[in-house]
N, C-alpha and C. Protein backbone atom coordinates (compact mmCIF):
# COMPACT_ATOMS: atom_id res chain seq x y z
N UNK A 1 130.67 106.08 -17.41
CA UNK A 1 130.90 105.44 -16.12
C UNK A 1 132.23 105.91 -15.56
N UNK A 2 132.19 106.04 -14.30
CA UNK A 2 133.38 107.08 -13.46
C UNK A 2 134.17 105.52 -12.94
N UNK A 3 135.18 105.71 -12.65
CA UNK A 3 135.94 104.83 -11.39
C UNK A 3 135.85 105.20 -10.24
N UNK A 4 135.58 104.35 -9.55
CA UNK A 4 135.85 104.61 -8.12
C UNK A 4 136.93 105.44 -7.54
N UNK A 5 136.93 106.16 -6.27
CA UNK A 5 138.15 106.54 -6.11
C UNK A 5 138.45 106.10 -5.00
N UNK A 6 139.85 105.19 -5.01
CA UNK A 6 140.26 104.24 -4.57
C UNK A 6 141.80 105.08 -4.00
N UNK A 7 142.08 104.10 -2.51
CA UNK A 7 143.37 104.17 -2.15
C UNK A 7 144.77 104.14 -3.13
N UNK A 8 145.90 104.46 -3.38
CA UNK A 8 146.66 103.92 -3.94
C UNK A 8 147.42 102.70 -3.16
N UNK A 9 147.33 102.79 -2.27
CA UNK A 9 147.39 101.12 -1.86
C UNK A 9 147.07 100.07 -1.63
N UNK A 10 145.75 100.44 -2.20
CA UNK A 10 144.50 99.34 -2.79
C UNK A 10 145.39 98.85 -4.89
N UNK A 11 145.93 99.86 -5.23
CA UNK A 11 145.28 99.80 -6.65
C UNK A 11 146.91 98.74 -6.56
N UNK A 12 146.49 98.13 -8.26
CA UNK A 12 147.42 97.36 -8.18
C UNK A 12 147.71 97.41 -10.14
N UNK A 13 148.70 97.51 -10.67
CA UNK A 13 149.17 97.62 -12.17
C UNK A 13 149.93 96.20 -12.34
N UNK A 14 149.47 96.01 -14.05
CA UNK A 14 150.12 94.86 -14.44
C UNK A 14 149.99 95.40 -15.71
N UNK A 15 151.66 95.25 -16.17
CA UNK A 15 151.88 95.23 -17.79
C UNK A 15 151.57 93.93 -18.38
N UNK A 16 151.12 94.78 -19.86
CA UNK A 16 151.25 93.23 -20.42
C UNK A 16 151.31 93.68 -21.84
N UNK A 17 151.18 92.48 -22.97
CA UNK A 17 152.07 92.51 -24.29
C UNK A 17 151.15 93.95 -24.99
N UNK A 18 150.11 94.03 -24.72
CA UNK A 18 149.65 95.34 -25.71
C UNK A 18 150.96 96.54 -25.87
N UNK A 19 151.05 97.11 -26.41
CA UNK A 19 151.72 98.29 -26.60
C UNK A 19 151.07 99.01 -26.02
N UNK A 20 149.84 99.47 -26.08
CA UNK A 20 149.29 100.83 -25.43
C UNK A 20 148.36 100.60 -24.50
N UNK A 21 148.71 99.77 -23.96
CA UNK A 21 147.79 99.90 -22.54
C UNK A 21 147.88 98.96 -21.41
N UNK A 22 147.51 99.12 -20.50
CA UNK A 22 148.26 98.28 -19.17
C UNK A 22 146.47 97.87 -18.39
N UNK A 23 146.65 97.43 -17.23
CA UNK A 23 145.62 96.50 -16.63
C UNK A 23 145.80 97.26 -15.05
N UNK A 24 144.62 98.11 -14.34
CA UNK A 24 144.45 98.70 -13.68
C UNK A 24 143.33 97.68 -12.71
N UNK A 25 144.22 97.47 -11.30
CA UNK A 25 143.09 97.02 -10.81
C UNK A 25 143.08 97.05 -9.26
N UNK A 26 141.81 97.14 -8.71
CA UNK A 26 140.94 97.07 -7.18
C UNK A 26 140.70 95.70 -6.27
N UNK A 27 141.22 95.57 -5.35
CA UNK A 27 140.85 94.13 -4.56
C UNK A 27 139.36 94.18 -4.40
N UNK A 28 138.52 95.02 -4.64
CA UNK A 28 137.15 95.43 -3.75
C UNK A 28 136.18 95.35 -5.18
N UNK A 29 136.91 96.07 -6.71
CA UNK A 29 135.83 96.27 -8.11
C UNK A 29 136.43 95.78 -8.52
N UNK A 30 136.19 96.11 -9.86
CA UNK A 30 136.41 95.84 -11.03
C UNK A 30 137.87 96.21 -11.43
N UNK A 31 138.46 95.42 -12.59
CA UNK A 31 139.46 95.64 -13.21
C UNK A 31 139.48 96.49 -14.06
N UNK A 32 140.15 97.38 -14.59
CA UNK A 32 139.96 98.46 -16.27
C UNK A 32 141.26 98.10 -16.30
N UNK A 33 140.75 98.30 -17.92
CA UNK A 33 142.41 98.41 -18.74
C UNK A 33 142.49 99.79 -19.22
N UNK A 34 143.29 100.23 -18.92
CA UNK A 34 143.88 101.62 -19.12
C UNK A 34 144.40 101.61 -21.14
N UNK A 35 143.66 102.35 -21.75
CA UNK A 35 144.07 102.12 -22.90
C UNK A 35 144.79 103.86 -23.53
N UNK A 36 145.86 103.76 -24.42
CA UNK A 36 146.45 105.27 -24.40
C UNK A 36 146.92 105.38 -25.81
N UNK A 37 146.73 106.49 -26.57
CA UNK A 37 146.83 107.09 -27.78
C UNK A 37 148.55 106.14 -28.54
N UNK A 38 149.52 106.56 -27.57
CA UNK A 38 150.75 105.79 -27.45
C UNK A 38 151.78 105.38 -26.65
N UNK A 39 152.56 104.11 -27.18
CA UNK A 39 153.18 103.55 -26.65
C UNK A 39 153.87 104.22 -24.99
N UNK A 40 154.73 105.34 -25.62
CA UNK A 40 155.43 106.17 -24.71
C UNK A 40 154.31 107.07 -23.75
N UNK A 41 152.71 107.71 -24.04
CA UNK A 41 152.17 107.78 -23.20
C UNK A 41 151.72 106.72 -22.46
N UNK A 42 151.74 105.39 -22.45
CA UNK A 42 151.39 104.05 -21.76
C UNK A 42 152.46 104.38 -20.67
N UNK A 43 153.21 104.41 -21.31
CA UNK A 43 155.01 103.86 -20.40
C UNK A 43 154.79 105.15 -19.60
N UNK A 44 154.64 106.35 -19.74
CA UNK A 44 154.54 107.54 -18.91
C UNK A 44 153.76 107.27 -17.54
N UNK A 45 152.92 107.33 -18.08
CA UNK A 45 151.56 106.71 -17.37
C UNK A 45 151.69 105.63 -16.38
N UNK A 46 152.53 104.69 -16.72
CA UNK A 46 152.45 103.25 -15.91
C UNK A 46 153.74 103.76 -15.00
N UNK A 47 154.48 104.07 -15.56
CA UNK A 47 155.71 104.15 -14.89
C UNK A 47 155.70 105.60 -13.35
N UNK A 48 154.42 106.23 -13.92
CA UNK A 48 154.29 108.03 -12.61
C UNK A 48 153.25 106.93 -11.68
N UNK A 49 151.91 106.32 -12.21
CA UNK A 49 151.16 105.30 -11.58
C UNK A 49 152.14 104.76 -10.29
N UNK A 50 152.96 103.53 -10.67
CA UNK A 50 154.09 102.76 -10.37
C UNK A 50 154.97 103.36 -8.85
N UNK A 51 155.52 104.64 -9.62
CA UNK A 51 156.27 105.07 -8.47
C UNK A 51 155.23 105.59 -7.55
N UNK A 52 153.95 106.34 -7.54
CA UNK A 52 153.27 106.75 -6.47
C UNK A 52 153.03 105.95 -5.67
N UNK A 53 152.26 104.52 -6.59
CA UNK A 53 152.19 103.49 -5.63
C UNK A 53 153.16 102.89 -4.63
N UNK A 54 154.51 102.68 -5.04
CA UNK A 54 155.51 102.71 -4.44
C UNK A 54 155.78 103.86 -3.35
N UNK A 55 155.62 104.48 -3.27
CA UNK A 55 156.29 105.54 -2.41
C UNK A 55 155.03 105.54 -1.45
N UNK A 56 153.49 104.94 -1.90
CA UNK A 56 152.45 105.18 -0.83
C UNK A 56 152.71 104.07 -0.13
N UNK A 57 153.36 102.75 -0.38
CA UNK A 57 153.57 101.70 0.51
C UNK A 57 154.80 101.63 1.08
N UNK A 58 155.63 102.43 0.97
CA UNK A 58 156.71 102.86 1.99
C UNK A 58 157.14 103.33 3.20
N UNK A 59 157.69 102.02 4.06
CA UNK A 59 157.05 102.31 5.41
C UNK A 59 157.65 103.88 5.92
N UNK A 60 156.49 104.34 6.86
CA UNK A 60 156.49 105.96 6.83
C UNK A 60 157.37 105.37 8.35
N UNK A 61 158.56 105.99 8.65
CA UNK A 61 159.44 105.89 9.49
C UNK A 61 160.73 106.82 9.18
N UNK A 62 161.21 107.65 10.77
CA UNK A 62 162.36 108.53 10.64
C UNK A 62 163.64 107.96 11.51
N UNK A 63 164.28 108.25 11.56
CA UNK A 63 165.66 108.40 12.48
C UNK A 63 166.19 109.37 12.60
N UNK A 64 166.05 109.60 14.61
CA UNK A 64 166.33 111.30 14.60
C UNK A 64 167.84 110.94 16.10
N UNK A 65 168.57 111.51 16.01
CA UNK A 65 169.39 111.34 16.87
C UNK A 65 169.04 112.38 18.49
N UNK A 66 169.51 111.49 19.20
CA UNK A 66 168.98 112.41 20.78
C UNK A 66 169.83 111.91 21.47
N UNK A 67 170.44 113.13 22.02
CA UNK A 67 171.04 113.76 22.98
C UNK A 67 170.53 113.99 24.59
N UNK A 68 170.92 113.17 25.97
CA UNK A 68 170.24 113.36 26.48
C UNK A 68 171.24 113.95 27.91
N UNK A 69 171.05 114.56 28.50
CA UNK A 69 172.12 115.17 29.52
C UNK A 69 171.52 115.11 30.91
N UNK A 70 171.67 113.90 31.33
CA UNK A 70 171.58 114.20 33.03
C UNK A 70 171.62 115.04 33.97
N UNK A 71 171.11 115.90 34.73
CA UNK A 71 171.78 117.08 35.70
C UNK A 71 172.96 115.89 36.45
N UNK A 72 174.16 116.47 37.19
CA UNK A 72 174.69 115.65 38.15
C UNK A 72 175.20 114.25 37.95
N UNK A 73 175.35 114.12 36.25
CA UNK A 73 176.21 112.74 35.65
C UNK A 73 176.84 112.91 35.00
N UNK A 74 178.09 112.67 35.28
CA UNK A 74 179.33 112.83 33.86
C UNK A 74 179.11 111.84 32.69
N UNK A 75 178.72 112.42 31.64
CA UNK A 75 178.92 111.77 30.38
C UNK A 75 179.70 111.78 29.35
């Protein structure tokens, strides 16, 4: 059975006491628990997960400075 492929700003992570594996989940399916050989691949894993998600819910916004010059106005 495949997972869906889902937004990352749909998906949502929760640690919890297992050592090797964390709780992967969809507002729309099902939950999976992500299960991993070890500890430090868990933590790898949760922690690259984590920041993508983070950085996909970051509001997308710039600040650009402008310069604007009138003909015929001293500025």
């Amino acid at each position: 059975m495949h997972a869906p492929l889902v937004s990352l700003e749909f998906l949502w992570l929760s640690s919890n006491n297992c050592t090797n594996s964390f709780l992967l989940g969809w507002p729309t399916t099902r939950n999976y628990i992500a299960h991993f050989s070890t500890e430090r691949e868990k933590s790898d894993w949760f922690e690259k997960l984590n920041s993508a998600i983070q950085r996909r819910l970051r509001p997308k916004s710039t600040t650009i400075g402008v310069f604007v010059q009138i003909e015929g106005r001293q500025q």
